[in-house]
PDB file of N, CA and C in Angstrom:
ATOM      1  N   UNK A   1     -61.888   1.642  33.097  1.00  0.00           N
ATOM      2  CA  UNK A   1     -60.854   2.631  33.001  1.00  0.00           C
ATOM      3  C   UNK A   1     -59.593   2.127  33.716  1.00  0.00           C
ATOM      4  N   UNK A   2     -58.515   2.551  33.350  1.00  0.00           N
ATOM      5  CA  UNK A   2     -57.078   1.658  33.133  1.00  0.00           C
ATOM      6  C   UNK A   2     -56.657   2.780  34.766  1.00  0.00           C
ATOM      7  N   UNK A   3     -56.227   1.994  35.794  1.00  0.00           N
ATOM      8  CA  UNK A   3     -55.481   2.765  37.179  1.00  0.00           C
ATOM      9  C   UNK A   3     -54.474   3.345  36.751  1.00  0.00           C
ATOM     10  N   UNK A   4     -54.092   4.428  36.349  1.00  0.00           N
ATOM     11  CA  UNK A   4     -52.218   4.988  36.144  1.00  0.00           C
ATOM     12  C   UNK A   4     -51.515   4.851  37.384  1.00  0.00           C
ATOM     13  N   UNK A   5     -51.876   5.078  38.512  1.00  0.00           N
ATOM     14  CA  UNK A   5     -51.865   5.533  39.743  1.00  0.00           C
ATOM     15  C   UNK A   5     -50.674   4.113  40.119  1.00  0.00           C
ATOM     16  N   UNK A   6     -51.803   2.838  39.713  1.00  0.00           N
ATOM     17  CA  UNK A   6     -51.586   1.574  40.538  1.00  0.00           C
ATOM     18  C   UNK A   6     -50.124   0.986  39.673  1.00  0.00           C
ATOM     19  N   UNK A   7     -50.405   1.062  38.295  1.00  0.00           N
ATOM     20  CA  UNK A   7     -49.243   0.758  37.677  1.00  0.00           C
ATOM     21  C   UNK A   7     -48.076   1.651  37.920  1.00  0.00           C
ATOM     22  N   UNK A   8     -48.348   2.566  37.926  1.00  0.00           N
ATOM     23  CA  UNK A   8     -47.027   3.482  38.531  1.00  0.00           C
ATOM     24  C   UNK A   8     -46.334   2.955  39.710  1.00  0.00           C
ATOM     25  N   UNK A   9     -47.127   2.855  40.413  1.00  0.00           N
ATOM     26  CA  UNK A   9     -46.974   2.366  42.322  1.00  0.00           C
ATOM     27  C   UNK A   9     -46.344   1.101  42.321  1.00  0.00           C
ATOM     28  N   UNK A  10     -46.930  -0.187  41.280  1.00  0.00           N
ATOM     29  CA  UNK A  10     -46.251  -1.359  41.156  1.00  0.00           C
ATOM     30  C   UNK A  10     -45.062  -1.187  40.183  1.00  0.00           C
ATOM     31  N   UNK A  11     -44.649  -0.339  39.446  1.00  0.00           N
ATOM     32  CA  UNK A  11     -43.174  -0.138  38.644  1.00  0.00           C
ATOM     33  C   UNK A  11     -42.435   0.338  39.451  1.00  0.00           C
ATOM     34  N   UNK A  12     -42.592   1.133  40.386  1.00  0.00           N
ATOM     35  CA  UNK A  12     -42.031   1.719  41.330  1.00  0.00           C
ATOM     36  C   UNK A  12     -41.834   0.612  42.512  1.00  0.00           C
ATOM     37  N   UNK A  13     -42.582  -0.220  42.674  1.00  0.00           N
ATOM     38  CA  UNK A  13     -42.179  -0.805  43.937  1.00  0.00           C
ATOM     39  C   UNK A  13     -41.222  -1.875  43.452  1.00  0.00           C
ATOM     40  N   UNK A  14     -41.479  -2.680  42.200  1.00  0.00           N
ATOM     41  CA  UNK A  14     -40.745  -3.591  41.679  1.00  0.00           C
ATOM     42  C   UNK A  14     -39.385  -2.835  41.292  1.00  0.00           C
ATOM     43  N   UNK A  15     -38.652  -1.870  41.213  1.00  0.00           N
ATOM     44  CA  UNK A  15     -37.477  -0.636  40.808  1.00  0.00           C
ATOM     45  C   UNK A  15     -36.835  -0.893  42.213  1.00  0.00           C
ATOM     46  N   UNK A  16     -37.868  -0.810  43.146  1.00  0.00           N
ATOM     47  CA  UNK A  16     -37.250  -0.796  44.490  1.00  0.00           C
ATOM     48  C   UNK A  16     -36.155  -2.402  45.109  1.00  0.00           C
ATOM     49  N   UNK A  17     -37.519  -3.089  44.830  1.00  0.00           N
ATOM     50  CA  UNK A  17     -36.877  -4.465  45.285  1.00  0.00           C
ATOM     51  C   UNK A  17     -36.058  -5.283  44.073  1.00  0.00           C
ATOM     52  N   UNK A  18     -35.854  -4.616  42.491  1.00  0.00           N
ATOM     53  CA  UNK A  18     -34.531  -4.774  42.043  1.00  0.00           C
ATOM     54  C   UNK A  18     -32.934  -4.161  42.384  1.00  0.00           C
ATOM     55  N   UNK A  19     -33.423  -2.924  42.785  1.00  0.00           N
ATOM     56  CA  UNK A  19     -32.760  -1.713  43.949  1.00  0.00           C
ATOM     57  C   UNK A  19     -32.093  -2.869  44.846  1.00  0.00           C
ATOM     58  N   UNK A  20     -32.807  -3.276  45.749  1.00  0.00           N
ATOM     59  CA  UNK A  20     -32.333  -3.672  46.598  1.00  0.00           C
ATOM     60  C   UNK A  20     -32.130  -5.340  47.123  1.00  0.00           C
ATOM     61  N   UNK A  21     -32.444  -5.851  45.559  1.00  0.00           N
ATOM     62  CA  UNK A  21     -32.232  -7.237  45.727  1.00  0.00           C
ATOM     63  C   UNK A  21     -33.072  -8.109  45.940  1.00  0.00           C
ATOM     64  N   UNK A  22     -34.093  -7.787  46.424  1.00  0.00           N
ATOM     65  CA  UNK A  22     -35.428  -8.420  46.951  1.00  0.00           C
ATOM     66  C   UNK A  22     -36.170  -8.733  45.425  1.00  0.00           C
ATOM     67  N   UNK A  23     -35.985  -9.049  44.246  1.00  0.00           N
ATOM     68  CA  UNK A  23     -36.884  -9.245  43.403  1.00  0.00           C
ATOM     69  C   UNK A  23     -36.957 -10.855  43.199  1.00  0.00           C
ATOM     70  N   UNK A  24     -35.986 -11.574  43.877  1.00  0.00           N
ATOM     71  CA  UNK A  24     -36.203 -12.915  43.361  1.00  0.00           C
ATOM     72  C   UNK A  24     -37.112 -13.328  44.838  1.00  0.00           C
ATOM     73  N   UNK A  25     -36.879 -13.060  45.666  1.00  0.00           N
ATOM     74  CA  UNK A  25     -37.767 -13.311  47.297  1.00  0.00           C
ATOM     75  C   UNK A  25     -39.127 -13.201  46.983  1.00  0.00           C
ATOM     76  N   UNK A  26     -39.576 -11.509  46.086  1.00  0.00           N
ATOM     77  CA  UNK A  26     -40.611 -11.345  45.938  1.00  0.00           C
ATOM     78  C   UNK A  26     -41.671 -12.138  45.341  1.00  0.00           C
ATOM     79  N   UNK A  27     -40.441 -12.578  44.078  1.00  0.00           N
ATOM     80  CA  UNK A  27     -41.450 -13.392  42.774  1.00  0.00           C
ATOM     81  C   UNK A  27     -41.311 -15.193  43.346  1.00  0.00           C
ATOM     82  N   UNK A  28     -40.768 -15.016  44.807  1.00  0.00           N
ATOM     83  CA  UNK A  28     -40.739 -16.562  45.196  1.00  0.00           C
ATOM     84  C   UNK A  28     -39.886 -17.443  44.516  1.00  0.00           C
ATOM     85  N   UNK A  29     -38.828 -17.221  43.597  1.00  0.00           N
ATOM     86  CA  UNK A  29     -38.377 -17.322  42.713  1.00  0.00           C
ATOM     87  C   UNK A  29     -36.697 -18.377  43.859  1.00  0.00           C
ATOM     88  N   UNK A  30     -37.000 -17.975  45.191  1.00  0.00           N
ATOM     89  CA  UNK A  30     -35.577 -18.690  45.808  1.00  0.00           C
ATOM     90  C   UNK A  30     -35.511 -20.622  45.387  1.00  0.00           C
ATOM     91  N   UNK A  31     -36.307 -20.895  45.311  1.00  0.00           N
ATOM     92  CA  UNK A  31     -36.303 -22.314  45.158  1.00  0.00           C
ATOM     93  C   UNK A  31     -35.532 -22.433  43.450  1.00  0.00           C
ATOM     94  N   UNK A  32     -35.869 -21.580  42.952  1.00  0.00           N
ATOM     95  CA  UNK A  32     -34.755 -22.070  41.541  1.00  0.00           C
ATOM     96  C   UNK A  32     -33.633 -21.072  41.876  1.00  0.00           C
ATOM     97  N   UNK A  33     -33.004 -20.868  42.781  1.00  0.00           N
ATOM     98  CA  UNK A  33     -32.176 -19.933  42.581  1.00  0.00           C
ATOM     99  C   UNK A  33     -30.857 -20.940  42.253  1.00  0.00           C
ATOM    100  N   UNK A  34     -30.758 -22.210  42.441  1.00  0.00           N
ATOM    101  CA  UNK A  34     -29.462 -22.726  41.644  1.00  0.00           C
ATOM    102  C   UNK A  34     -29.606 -22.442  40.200  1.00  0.00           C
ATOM    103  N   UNK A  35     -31.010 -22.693  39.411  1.00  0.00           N
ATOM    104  CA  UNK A  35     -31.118 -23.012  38.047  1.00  0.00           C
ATOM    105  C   UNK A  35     -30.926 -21.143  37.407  1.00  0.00           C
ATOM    106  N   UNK A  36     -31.086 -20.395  37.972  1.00  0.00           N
ATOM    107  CA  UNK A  36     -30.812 -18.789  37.891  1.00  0.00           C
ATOM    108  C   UNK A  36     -29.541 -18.904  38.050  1.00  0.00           C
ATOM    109  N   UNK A  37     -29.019 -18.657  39.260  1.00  0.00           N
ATOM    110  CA  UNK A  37     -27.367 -19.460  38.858  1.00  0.00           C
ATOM    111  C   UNK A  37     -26.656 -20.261  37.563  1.00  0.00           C
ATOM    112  N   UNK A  38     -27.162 -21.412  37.425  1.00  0.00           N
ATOM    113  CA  UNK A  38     -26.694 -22.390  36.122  1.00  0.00           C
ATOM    114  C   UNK A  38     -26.666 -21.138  35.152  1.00  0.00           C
ATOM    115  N   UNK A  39     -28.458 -20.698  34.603  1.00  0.00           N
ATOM    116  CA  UNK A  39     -28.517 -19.687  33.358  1.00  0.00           C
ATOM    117  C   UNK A  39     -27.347 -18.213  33.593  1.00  0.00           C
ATOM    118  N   UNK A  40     -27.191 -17.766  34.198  1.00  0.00           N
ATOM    119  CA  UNK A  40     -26.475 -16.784  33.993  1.00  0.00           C
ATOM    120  C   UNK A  40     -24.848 -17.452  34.273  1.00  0.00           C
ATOM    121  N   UNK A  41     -24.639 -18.533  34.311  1.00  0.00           N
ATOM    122  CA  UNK A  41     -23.217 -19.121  34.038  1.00  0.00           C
ATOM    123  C   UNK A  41     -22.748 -19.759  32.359  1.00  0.00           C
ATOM    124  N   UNK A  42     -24.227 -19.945  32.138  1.00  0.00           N
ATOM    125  CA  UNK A  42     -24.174 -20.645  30.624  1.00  0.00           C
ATOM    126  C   UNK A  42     -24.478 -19.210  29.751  1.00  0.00           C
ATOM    127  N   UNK A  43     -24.789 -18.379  30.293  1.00  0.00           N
ATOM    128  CA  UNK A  43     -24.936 -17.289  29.103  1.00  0.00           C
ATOM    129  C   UNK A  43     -23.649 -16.461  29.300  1.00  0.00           C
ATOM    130  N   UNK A  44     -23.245 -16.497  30.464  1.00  0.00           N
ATOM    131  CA  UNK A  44     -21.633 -15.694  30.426  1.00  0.00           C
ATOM    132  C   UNK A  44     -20.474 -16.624  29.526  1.00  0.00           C
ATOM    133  N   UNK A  45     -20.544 -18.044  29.557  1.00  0.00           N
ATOM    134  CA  UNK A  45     -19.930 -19.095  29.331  1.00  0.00           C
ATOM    135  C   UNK A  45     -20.328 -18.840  27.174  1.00  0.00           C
ATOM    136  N   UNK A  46     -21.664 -18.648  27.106  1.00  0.00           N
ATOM    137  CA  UNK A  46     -21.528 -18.359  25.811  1.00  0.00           C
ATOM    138  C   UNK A  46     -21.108 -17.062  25.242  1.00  0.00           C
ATOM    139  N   UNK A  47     -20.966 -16.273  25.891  1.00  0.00           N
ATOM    140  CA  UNK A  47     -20.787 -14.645  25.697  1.00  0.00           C
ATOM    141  C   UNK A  47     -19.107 -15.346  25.525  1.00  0.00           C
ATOM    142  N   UNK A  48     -18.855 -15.685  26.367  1.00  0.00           N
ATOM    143  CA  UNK A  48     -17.264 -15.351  26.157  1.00  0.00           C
ATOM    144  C   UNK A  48     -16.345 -16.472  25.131  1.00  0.00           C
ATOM    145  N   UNK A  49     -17.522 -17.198  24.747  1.00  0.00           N
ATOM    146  CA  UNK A  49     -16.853 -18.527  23.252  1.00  0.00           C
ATOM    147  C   UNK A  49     -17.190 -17.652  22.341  1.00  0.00           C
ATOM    148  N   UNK A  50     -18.122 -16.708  22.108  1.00  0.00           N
ATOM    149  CA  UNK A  50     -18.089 -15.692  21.195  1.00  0.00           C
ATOM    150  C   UNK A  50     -17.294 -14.958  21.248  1.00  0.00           C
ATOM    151  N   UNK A  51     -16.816 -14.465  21.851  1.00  0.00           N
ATOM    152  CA  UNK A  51     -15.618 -13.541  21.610  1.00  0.00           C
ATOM    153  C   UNK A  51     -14.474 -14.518  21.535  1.00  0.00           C
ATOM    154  N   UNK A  52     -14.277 -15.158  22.064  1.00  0.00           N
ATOM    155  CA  UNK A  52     -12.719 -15.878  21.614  1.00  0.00           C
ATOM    156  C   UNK A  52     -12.752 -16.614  19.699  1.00  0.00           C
ATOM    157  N   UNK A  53     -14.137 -16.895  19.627  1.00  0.00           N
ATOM    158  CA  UNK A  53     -14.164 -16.704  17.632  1.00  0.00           C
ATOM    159  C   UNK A  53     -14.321 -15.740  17.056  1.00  0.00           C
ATOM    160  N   UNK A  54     -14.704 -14.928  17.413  1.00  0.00           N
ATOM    161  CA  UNK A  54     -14.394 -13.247  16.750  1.00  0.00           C
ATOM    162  C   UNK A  54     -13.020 -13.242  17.102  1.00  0.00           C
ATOM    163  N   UNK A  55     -12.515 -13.222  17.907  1.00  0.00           N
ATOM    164  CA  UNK A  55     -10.964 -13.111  17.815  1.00  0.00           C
ATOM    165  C   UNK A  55      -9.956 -14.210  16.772  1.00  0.00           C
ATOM    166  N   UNK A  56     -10.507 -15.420  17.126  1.00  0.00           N
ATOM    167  CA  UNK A  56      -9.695 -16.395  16.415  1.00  0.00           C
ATOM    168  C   UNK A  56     -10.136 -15.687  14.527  1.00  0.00           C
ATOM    169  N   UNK A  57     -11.229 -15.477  14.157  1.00  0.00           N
ATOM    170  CA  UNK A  57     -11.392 -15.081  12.749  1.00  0.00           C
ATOM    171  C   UNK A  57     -10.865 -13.901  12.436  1.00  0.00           C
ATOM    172  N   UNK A  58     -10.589 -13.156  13.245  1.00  0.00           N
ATOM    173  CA  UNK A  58     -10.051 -11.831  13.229  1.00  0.00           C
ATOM    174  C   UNK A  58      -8.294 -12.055  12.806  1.00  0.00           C
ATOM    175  N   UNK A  59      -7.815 -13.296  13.456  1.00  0.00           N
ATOM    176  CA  UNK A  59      -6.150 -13.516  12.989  1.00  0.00           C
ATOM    177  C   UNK A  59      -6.110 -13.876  12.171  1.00  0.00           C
ATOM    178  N   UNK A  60      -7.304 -14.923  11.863  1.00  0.00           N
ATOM    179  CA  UNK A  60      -7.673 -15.806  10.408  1.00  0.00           C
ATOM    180  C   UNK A  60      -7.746 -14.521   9.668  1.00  0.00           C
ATOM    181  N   UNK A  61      -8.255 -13.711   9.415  1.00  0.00           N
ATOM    182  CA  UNK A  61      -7.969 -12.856   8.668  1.00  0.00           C
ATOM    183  C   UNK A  61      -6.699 -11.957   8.050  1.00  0.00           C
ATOM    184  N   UNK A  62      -6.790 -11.818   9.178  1.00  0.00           N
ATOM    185  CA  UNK A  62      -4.902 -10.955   9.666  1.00  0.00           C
ATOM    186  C   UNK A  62      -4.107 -11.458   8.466  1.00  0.00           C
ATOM    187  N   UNK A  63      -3.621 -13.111   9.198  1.00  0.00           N
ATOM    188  CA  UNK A  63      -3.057 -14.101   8.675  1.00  0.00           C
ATOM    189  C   UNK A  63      -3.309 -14.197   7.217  1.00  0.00           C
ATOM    190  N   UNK A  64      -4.371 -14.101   6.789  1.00  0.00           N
ATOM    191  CA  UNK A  64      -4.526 -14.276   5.188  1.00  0.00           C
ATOM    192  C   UNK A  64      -3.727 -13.057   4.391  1.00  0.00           C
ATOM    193  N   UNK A  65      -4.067 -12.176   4.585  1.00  0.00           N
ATOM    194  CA  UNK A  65      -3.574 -10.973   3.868  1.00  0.00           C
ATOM    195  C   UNK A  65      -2.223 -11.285   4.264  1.00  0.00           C
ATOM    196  N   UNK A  66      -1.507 -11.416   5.295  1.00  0.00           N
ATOM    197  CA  UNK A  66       0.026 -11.600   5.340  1.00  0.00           C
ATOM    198  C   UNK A  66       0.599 -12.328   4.102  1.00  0.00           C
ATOM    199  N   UNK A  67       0.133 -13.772   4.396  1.00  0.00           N
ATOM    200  CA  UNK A  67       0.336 -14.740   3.217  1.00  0.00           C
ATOM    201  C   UNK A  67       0.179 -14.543   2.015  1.00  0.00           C
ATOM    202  N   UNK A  68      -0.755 -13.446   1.349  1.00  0.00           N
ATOM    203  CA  UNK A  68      -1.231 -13.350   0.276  1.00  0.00           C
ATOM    204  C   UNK A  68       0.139 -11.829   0.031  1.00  0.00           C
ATOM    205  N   UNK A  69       0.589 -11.291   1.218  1.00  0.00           N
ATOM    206  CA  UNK A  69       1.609 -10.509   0.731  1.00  0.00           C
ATOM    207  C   UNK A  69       3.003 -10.566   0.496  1.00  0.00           C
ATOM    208  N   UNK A  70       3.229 -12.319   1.434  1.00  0.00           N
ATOM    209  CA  UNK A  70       4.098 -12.594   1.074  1.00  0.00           C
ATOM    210  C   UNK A  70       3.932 -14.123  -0.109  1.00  0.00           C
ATOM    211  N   UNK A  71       3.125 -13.956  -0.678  1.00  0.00           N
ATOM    212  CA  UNK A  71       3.273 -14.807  -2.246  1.00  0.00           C
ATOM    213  C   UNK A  71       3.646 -14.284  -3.133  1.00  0.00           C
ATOM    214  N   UNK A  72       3.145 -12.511  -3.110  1.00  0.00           N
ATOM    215  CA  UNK A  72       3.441 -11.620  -4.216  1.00  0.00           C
ATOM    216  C   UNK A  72       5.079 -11.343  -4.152  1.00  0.00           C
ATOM    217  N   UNK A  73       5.607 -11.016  -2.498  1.00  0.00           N
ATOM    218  CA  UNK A  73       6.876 -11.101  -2.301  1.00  0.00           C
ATOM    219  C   UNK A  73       7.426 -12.704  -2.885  1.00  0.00           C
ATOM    220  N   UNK A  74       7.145 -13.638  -2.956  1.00  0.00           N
ATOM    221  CA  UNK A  74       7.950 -14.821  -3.142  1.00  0.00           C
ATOM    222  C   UNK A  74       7.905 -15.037  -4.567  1.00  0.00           C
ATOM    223  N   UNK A  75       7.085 -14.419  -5.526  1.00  0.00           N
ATOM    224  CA  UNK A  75       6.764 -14.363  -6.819  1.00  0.00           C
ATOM    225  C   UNK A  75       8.273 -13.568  -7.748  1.00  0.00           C
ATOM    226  N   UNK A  76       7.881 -12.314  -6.805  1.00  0.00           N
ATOM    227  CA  UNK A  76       8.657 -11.110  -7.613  1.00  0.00           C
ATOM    228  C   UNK A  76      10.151 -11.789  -7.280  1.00  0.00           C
ATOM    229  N   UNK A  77      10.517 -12.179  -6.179  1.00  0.00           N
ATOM    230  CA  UNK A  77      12.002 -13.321  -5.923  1.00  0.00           C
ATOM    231  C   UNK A  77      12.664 -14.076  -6.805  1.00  0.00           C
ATOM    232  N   UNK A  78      11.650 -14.803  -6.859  1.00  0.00           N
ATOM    233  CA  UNK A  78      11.712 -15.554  -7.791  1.00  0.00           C
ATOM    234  C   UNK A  78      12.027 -15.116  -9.211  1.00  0.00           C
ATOM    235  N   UNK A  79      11.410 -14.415  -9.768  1.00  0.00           N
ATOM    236  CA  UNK A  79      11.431 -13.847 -10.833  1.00  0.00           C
ATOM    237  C   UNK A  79      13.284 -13.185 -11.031  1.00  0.00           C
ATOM    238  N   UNK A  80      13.349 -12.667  -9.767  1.00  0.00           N
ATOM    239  CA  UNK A  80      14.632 -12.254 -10.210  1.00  0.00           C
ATOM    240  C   UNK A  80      15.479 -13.238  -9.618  1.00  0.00           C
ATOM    241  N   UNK A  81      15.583 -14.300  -9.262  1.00  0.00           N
ATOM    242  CA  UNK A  81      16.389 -14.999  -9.351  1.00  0.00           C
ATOM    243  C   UNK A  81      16.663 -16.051 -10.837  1.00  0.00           C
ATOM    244  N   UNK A  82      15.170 -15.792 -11.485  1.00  0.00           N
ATOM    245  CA  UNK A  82      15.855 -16.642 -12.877  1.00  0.00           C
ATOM    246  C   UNK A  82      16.362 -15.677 -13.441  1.00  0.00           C
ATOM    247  N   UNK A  83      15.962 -14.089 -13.603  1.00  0.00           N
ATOM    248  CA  UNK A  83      16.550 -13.465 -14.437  1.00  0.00           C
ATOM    249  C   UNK A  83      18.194 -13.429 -13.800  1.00  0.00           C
ATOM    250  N   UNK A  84      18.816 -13.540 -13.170  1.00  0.00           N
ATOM    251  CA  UNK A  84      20.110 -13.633 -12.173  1.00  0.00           C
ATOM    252  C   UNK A  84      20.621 -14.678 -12.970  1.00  0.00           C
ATOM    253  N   UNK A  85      19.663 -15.959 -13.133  1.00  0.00           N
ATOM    254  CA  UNK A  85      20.405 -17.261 -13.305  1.00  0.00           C
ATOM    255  C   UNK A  85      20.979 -17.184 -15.179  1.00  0.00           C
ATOM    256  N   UNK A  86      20.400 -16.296 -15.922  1.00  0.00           N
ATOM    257  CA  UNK A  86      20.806 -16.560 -17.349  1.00  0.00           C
ATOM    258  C   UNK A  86      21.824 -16.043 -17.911  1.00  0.00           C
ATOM    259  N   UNK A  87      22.728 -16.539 -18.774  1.00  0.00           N
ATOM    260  CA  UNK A  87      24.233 -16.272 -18.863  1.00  0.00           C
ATOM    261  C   UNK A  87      23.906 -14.883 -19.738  1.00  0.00           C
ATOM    262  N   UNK A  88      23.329 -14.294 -20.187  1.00  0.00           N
ATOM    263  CA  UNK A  88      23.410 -12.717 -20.633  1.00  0.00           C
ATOM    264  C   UNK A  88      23.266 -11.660 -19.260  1.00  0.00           C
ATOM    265  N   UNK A  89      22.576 -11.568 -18.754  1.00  0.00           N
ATOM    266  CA  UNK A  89      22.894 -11.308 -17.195  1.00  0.00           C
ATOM    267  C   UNK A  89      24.441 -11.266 -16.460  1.00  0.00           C
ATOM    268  N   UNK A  90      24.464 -12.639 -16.408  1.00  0.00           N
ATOM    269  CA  UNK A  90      25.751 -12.611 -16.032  1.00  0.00           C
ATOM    270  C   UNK A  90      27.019 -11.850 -16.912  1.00  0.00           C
ATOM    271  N   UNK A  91      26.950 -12.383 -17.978  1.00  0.00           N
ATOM    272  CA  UNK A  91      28.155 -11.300 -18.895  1.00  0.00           C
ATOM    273  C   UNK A  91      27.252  -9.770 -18.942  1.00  0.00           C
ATOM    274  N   UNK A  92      26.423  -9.665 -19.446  1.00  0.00           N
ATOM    275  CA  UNK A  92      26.260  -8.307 -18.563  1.00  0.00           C
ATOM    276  C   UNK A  92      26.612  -7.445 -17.503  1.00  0.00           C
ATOM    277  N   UNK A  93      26.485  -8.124 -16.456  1.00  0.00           N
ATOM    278  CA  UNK A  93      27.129  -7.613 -15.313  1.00  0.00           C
ATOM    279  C   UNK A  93      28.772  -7.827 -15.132  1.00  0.00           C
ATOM    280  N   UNK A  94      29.366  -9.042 -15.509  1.00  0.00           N
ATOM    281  CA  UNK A  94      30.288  -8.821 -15.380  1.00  0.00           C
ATOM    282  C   UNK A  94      31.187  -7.886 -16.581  1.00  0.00           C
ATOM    283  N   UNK A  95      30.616  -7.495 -17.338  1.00  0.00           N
ATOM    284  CA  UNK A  95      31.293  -6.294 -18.389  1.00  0.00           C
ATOM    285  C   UNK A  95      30.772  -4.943 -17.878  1.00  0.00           C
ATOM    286  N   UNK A  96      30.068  -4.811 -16.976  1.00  0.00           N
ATOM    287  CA  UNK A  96      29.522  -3.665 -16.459  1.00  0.00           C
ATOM    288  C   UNK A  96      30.571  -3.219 -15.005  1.00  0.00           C
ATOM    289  N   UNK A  97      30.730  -4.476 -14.388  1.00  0.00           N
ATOM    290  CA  UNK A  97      32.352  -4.358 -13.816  1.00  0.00           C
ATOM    291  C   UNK A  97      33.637  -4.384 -14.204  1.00  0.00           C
ATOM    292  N   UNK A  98      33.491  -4.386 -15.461  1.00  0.00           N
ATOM    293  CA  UNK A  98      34.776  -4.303 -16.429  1.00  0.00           C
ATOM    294  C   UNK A  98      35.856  -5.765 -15.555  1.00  0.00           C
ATOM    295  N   UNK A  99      35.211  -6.827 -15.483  1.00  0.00           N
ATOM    296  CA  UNK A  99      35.524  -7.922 -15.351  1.00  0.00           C
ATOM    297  C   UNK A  99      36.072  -8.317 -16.522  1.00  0.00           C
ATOM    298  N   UNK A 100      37.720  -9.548 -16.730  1.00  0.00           N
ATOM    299  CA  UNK A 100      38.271  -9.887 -17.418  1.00  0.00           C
ATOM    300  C   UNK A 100      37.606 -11.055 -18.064  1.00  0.00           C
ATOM    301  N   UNK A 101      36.797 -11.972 -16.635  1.00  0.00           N
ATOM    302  CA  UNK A 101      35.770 -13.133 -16.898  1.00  0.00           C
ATOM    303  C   UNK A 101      35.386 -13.175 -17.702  1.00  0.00           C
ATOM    304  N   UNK A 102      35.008 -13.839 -18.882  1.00  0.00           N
ATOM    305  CA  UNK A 102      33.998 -13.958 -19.730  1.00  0.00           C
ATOM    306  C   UNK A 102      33.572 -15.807 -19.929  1.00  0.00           C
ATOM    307  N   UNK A 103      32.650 -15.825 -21.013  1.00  0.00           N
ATOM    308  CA  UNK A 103      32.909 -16.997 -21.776  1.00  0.00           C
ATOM    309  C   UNK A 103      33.854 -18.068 -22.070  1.00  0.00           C
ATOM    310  N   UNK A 104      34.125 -19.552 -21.710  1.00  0.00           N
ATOM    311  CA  UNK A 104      34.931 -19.937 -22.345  1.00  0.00           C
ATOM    312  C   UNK A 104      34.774 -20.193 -23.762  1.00  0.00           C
ATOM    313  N   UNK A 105      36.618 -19.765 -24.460  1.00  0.00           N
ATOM    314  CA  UNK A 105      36.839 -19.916 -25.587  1.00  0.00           C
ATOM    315  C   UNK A 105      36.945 -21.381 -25.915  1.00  0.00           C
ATOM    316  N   UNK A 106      37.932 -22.196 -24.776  1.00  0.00           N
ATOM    317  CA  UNK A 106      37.727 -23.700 -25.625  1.00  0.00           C
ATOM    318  C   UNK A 106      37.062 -25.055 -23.984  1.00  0.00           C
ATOM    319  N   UNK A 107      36.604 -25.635 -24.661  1.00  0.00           N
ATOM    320  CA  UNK A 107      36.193 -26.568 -23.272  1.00  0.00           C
ATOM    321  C   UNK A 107      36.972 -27.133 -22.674  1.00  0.00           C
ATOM    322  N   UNK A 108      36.440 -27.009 -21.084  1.00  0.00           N
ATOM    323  CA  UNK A 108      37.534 -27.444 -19.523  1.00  0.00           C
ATOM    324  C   UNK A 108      38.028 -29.073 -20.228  1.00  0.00           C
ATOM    325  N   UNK A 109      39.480 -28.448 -19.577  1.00  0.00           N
ATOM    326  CA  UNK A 109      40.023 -30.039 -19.222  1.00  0.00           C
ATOM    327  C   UNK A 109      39.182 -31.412 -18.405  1.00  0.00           C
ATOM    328  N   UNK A 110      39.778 -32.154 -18.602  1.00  0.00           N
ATOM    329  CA  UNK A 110      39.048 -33.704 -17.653  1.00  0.00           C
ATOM    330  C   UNK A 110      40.294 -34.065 -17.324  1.00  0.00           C
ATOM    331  N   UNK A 111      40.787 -34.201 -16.147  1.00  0.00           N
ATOM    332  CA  UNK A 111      41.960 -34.465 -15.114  1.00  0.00           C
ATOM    333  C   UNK A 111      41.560 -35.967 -15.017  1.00  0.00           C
ATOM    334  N   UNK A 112      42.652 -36.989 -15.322  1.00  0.00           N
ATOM    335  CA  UNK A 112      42.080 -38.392 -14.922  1.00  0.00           C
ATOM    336  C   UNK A 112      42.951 -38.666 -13.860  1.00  0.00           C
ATOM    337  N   UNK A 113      43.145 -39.624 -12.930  1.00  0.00           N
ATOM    338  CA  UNK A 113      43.984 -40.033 -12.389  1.00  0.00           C
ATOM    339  C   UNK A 113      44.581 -40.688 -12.420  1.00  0.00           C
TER     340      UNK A 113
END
């Protein structure tokens, strides 16, 4: 038959001397206490390279959607800059300002020297 009594008494006493610090003394455990040291420097040391790549993928992300919003912006630009560049456009607009400008009727001179 299983002690409740005793396991209680030893959860309780081991609560205590984590309480109060005494759990590595207890388990004799001082002779590795550099290598307990090392491990909880290399697991903080990995805890925190994880978070600095969750962060770095997190801009990587960011960053993508920016770019991808400004392609659609550099697209639609574009677009109206050829429609800008074609001479119906232009006489368009300038008859829409009731501009005198138009078309030449006969071709520019050549000035020689």
């Amino acid at each position: 038959m299983i002690d409740w009594s005793a396991i209680g008494k030893g959860f309780m006493e081991s609560m205590k001397a984590v309480w109060k610090g005494e759990l590595v003394l207890r388990l004799r455990a001082d002779k590795l206490f550099i290598h307990i040291l090392y491990l909880f420097l290399v697991i903080g040391l990995s805890i925190y390279v994880s978070l600095m790549v969750d962060k770095t993928l997190t801009q990587v992300e960011k960053n993508k959607k920016t770019i991808e919003r400004l392609e659609v912006e550099h697209a639609q630009k574009t677009g109206e800059l050829v429609k800008l560049k074609s001479i119906s456009t232009t006489l368009k607009g300038l008859k829409d300002l009731d501009s005198q400008v138009g078309m030449p009727e006969k071709p520019a001179y050549t000035i020689k020297k």
